[in-house]
N, C-alpha and C. Protein backbone atom coordinates (compact mmCIF):
# COMPACT_ATOMS: atom_id res chain seq x y z
N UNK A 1 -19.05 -6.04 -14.82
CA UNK A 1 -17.76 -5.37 -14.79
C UNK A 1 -16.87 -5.99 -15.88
N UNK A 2 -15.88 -5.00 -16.56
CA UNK A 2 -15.02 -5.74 -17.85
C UNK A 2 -13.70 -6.23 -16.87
N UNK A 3 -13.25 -6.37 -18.20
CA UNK A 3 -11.63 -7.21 -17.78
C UNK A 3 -10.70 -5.84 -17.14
N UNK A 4 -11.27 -5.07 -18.26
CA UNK A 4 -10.34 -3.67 -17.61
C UNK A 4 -10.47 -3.22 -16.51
N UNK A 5 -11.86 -3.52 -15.98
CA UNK A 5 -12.06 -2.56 -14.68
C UNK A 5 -11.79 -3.86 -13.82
N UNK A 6 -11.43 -4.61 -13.69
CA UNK A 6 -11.15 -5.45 -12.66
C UNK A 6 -9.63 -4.94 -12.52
N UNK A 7 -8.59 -5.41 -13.67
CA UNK A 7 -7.52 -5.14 -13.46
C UNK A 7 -7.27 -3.19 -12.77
N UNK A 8 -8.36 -2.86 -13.43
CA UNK A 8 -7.92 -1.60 -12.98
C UNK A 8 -8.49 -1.46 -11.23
N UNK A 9 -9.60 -2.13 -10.99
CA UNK A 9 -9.70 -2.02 -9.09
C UNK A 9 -8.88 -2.84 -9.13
N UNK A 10 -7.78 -3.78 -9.62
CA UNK A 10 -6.96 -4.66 -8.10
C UNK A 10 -5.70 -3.79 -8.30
N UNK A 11 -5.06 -2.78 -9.06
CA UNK A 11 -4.03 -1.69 -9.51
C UNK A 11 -4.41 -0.94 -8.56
N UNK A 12 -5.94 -0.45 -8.01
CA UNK A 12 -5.93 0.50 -7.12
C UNK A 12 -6.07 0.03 -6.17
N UNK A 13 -6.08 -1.08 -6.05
CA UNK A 13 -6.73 -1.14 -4.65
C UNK A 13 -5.21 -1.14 -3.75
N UNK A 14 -3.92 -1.22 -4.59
CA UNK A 14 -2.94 -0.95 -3.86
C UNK A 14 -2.67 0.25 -3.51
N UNK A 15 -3.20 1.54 -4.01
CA UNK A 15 -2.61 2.89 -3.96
C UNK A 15 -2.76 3.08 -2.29
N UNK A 16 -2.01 3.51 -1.98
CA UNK A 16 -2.14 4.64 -0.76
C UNK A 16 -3.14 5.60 -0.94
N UNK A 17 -3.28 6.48 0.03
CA UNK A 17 -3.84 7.59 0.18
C UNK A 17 -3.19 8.36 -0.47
N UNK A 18 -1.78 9.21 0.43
CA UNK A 18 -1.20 10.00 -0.54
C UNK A 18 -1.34 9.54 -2.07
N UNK A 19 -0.75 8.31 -2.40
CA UNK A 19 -1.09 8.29 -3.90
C UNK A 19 -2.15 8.37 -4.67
N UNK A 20 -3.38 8.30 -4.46
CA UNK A 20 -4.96 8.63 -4.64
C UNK A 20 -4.93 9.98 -4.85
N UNK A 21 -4.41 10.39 -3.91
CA UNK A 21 -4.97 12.39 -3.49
C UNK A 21 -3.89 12.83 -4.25
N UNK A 22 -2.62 12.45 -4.76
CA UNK A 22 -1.91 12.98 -6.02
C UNK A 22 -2.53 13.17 -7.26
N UNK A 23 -2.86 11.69 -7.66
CA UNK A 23 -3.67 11.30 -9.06
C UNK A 23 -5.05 12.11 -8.83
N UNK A 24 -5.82 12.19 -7.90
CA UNK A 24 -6.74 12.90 -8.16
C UNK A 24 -6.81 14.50 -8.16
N UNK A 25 -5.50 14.97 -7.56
CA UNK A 25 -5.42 16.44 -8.12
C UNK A 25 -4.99 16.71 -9.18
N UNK A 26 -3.99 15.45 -10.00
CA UNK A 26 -3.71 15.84 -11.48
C UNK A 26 -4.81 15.77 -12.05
N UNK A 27 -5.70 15.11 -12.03
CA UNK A 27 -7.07 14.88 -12.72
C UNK A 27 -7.71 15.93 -12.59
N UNK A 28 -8.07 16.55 -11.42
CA UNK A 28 -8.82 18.07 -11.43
C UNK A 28 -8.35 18.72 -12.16
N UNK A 29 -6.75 19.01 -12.30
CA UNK A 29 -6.10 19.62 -12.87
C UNK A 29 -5.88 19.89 -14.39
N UNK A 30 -6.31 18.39 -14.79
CA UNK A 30 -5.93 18.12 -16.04
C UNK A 30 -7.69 18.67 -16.97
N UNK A 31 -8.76 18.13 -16.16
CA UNK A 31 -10.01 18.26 -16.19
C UNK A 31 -10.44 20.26 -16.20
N UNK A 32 -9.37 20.68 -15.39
CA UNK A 32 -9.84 22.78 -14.97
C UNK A 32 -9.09 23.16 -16.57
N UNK A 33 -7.97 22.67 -16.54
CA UNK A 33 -7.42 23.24 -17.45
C UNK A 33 -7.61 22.98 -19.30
N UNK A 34 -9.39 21.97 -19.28
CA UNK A 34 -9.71 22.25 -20.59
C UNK A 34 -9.12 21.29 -21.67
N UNK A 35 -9.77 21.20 -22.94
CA UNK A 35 -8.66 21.46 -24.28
C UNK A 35 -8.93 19.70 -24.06
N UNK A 36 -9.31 18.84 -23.30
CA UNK A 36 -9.79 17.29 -23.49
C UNK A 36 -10.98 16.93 -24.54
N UNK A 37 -11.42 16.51 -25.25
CA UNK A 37 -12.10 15.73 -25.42
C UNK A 37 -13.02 15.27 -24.96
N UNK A 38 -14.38 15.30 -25.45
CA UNK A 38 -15.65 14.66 -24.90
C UNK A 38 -14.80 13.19 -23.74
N UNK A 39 -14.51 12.96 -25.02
CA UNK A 39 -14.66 10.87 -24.62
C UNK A 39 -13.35 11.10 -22.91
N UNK A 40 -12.22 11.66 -23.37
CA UNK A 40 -10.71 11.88 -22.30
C UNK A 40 -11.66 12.56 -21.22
N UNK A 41 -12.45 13.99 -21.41
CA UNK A 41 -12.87 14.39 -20.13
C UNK A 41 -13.72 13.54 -19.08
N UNK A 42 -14.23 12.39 -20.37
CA UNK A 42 -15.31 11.45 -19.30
C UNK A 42 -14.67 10.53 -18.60
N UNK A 43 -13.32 9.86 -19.22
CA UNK A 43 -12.62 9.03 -18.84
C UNK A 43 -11.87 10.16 -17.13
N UNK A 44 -11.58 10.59 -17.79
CA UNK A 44 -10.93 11.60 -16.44
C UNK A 44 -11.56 11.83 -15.23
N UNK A 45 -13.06 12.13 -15.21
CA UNK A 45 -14.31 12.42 -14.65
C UNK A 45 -14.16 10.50 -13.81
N UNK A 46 -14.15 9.78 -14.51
CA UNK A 46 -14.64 8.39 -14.02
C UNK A 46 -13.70 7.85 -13.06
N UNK A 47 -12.37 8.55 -13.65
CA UNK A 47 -11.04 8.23 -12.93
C UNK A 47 -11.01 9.01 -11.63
N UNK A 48 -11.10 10.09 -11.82
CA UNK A 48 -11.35 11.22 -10.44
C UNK A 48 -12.19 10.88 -9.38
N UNK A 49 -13.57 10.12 -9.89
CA UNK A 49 -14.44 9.50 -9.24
C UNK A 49 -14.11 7.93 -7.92
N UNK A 50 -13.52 7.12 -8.86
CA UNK A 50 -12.60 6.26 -8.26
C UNK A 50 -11.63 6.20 -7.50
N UNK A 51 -10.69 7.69 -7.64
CA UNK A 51 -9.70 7.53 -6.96
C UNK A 51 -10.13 8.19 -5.17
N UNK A 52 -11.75 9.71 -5.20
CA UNK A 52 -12.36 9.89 -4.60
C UNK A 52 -12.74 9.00 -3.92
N UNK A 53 -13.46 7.79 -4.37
CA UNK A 53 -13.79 6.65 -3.56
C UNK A 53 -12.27 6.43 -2.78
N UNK A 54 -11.23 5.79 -3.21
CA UNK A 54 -10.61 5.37 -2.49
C UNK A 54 -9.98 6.17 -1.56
N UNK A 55 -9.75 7.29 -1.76
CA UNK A 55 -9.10 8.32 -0.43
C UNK A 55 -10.62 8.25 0.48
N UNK A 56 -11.77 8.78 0.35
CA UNK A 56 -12.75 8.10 1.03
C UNK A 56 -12.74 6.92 2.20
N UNK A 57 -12.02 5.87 1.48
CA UNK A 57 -12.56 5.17 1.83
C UNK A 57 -11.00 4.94 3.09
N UNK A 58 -9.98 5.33 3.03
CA UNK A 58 -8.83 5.52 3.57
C UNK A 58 -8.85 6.18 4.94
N UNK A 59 -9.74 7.15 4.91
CA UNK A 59 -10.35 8.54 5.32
C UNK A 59 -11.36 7.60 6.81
N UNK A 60 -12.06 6.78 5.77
CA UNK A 60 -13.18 6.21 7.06
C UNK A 60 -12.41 5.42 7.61
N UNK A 61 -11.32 4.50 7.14
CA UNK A 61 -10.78 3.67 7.89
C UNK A 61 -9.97 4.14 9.22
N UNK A 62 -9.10 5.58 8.68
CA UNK A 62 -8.41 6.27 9.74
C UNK A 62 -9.57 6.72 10.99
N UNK A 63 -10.44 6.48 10.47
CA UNK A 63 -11.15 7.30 11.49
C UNK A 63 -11.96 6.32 12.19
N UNK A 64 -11.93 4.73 11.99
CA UNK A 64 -12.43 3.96 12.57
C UNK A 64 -11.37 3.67 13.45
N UNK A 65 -9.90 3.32 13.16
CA UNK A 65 -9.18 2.84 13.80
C UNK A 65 -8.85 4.35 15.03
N UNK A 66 -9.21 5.92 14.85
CA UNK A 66 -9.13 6.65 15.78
C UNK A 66 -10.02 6.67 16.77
N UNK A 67 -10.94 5.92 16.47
CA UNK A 67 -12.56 6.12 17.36
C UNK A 67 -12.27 4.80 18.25
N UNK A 68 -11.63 3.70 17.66
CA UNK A 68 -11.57 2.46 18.35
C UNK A 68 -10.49 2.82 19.28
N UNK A 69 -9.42 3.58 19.06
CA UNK A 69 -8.50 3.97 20.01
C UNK A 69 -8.54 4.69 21.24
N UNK A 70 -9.56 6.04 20.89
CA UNK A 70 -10.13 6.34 21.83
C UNK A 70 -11.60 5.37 22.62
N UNK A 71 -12.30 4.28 22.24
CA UNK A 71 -12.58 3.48 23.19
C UNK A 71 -11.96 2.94 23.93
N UNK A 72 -11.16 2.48 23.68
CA UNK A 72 -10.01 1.40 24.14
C UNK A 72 -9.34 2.19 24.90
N UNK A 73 -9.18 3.54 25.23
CA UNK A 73 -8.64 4.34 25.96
C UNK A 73 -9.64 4.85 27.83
N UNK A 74 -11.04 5.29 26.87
CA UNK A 74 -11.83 5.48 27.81
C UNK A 74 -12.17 4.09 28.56
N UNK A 75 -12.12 2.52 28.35
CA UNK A 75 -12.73 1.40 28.68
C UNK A 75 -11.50 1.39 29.71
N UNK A 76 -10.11 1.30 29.28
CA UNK A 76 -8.99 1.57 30.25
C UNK A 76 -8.73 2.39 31.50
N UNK A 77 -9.23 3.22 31.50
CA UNK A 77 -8.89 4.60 32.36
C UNK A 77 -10.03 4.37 34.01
């Protein structure tokens, strides 16, 4: 991994969700609507990819902490 992509996972690793799922619809967006560059569309593509991971990964967490809630509900009752 380079210097860049480190600094660039510890930059994301702060985003929110909402902020992920913003940046990654400008990216679709920017990516549908053409007129980039080999090298910009790949960079865009790699970026879209990453930010996917992280709403992903936001996504499983909500849904661990909903599944643990409902245990913790049924173990109660």
């Amino acid at each position: 991994m380079t210097d860049e992509e480190d600094r660039t996972n510890d930059a994301d690793s702060g985003l929110s969700y909402e902020q992920a799922r913003a940046e990654l619809a400008s990216v679709v967006e920017r990516l549908e609507a053409g007129g980039a560059s080999l090298e910009e569309s790949l960079a865009l593509w790699e970026r879209g990819e990453r930010l996917a991971e992280i709403c992903q990964s936001w996504l499983e967490g909500a849904r661990a902490r909903i599944d643990a809630a409902r245990r913790a509900r049924e173990t109660s009752a």
